[in-house]
C-alpha atoms as a PDB file:
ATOM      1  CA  UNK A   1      41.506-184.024  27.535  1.00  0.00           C
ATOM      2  CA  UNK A   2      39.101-181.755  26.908  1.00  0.00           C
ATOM      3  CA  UNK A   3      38.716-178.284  25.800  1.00  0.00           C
ATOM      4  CA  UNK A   4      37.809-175.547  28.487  1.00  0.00           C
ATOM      5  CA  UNK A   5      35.729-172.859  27.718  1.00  0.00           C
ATOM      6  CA  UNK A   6      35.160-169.279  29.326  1.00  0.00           C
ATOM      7  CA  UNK A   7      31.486-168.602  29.422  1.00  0.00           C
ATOM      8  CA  UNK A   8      30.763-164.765  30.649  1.00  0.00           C
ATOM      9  CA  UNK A   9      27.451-164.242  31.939  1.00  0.00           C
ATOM     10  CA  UNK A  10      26.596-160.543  32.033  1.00  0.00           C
ATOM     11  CA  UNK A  11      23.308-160.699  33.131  1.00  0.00           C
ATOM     12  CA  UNK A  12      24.224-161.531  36.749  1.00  0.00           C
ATOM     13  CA  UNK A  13      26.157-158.104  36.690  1.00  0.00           C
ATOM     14  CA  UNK A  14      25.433-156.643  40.434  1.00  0.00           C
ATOM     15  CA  UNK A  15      22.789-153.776  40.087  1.00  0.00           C
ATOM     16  CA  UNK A  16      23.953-150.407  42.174  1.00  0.00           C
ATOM     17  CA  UNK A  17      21.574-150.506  45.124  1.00  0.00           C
ATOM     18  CA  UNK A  18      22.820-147.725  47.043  1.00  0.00           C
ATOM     19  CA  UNK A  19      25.017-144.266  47.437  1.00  0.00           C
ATOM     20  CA  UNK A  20      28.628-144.702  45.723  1.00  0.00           C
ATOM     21  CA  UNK A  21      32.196-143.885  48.290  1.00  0.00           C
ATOM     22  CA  UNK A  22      32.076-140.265  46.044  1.00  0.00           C
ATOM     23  CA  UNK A  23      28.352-139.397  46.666  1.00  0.00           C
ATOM     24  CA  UNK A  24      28.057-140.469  50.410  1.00  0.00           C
ATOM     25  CA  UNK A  25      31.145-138.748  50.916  1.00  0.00           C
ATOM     26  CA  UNK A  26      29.541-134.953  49.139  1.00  0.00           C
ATOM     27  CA  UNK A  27      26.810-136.137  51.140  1.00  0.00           C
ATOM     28  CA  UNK A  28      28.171-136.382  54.555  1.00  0.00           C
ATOM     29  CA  UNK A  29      29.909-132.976  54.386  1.00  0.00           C
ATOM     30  CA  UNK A  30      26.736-131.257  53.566  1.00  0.00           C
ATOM     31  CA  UNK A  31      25.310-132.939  56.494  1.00  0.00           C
ATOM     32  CA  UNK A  32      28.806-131.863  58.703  1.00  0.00           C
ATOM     33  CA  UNK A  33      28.241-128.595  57.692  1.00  0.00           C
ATOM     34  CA  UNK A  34      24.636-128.040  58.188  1.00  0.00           C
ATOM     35  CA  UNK A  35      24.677-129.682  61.672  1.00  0.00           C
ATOM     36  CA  UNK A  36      27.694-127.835  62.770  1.00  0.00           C
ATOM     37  CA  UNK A  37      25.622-125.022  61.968  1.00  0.00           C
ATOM     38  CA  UNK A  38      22.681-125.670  64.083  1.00  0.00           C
ATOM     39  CA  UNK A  39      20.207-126.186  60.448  1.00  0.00           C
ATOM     40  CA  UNK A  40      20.205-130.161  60.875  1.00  0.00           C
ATOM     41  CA  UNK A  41      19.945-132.188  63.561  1.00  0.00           C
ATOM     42  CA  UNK A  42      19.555-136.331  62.252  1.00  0.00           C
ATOM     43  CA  UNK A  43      19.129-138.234  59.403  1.00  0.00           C
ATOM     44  CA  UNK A  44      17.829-141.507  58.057  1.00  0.00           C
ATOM     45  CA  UNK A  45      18.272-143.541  54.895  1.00  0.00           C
ATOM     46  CA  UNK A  46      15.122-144.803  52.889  1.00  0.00           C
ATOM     47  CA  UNK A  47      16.203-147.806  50.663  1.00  0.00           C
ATOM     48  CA  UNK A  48      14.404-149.218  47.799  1.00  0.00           C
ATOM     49  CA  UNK A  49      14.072-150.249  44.552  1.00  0.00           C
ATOM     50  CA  UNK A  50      13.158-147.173  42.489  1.00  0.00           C
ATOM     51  CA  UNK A  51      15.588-145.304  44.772  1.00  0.00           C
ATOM     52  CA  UNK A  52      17.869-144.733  47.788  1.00  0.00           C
ATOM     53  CA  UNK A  53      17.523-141.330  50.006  1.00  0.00           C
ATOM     54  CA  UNK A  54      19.190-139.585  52.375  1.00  0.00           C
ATOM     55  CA  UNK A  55      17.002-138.452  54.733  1.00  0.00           C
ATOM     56  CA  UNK A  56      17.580-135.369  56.395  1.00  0.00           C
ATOM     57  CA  UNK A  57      16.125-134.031  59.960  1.00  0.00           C
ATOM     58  CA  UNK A  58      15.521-130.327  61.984  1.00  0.00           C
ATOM     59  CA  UNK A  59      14.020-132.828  65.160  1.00  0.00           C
ATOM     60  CA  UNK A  60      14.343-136.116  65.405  1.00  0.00           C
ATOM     61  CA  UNK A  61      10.205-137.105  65.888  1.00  0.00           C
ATOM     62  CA  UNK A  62       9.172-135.607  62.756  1.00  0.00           C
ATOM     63  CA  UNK A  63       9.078-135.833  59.161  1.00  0.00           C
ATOM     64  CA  UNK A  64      12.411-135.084  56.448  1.00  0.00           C
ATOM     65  CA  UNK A  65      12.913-131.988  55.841  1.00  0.00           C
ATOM     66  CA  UNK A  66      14.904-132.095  52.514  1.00  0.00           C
ATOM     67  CA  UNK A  67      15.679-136.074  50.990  1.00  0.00           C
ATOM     68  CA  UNK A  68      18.600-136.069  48.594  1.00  0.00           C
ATOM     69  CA  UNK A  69      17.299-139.010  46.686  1.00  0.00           C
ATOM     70  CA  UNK A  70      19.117-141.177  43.685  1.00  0.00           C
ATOM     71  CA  UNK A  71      16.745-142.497  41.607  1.00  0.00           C
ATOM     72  CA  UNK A  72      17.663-146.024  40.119  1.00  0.00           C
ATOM     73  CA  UNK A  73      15.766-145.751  36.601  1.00  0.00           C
ATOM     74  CA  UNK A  74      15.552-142.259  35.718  1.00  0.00           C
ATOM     75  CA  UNK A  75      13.441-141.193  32.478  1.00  0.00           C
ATOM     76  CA  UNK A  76      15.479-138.497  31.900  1.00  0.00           C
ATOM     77  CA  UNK A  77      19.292-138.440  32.768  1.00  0.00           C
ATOM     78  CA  UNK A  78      19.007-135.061  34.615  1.00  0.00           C
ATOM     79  CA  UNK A  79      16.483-136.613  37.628  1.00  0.00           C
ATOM     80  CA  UNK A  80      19.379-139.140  38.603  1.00  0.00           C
ATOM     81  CA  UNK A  81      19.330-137.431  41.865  1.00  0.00           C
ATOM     82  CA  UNK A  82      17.101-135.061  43.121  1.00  0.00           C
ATOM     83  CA  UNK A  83      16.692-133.004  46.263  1.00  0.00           C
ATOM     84  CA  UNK A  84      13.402-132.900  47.597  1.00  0.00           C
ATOM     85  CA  UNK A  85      11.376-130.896  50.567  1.00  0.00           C
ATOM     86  CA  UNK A  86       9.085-132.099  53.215  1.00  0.00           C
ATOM     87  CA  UNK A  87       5.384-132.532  51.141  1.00  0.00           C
ATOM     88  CA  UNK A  88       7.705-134.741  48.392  1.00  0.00           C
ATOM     89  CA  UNK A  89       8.136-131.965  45.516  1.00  0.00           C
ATOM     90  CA  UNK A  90      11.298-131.541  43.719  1.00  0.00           C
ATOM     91  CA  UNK A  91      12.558-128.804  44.431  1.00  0.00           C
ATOM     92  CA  UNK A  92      15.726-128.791  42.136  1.00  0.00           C
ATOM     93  CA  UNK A  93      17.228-132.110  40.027  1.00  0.00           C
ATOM     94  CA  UNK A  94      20.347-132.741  38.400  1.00  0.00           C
ATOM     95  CA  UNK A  95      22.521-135.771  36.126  1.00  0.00           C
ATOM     96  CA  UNK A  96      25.608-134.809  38.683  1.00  0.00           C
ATOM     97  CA  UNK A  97      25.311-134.723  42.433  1.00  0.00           C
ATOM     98  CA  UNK A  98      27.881-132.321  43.253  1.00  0.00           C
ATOM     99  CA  UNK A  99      26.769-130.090  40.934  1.00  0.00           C
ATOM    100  CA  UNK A 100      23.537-130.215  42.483  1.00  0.00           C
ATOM    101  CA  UNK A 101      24.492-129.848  45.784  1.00  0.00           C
ATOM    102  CA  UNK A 102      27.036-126.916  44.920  1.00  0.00           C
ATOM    103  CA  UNK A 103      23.924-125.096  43.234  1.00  0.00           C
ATOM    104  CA  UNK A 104      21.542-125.269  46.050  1.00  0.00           C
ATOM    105  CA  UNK A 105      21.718-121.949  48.629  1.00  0.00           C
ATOM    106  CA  UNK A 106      20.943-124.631  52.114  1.00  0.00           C
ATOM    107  CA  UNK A 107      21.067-121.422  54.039  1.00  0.00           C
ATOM    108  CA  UNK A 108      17.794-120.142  52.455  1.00  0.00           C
ATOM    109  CA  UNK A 109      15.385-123.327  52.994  1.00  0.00           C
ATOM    110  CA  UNK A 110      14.425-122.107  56.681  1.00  0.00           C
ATOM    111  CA  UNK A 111      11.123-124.065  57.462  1.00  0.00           C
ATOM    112  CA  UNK A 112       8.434-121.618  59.153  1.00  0.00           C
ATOM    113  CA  UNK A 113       6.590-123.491  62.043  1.00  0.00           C
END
């Protein structure tokens, strides 16, 4: 008989392509909150493979007003997720989501038509 051997291959180790259970969760009580307020009224995801964001809408024709994004391959640990506005600019950035979205007054960003 002969011997069996265990081979381990690490490389085939399943890449996070998306929100975790704990950040979809912080996410989707934001989103409760602010649409039970009247602030939001949809939202979208945007998948790829830099990043994932949650896309976040005042109308439902028109382009995101904030995207909480989670970048895959940050160059520096604190833009792991960032929040940003309508024209694309970061508007704040953070190594811990909850943290980020704890920091962030939602109440102020009122867009001016």
């Amino acid at each position: 008989m002969k011997h069996l051997s265990l081979v381990v291959n690490n490389k085939n180790k399943k890449k996070e392509i998306f929100f975790n259970k704990e950040e979809l969760k912080l996410i989707l009580n934001l989103y409760a909150r602010m649409v039970s307020s009247g602030e939001w009224k949809d939202y979208g995801l945007n998948i790829s493979k830099k990043e994932v964001s949650f896309n976040v809408y005042q109308r439902a024709s028109e382009f995101p007003a904030y995207k909480i994004t989670k970048n895959f391959k940050p160059k520096n640990n604190n833009e792991k997720y960032l929040i940003k506005d309508a024209q694309n600019r970061i508007i704040n950035n953070s190594e811990n989501l909850e943290v980020l979205i704890k920091k962030i007054v939602w109440k102020k960003f009122k867009l001016v038509n």
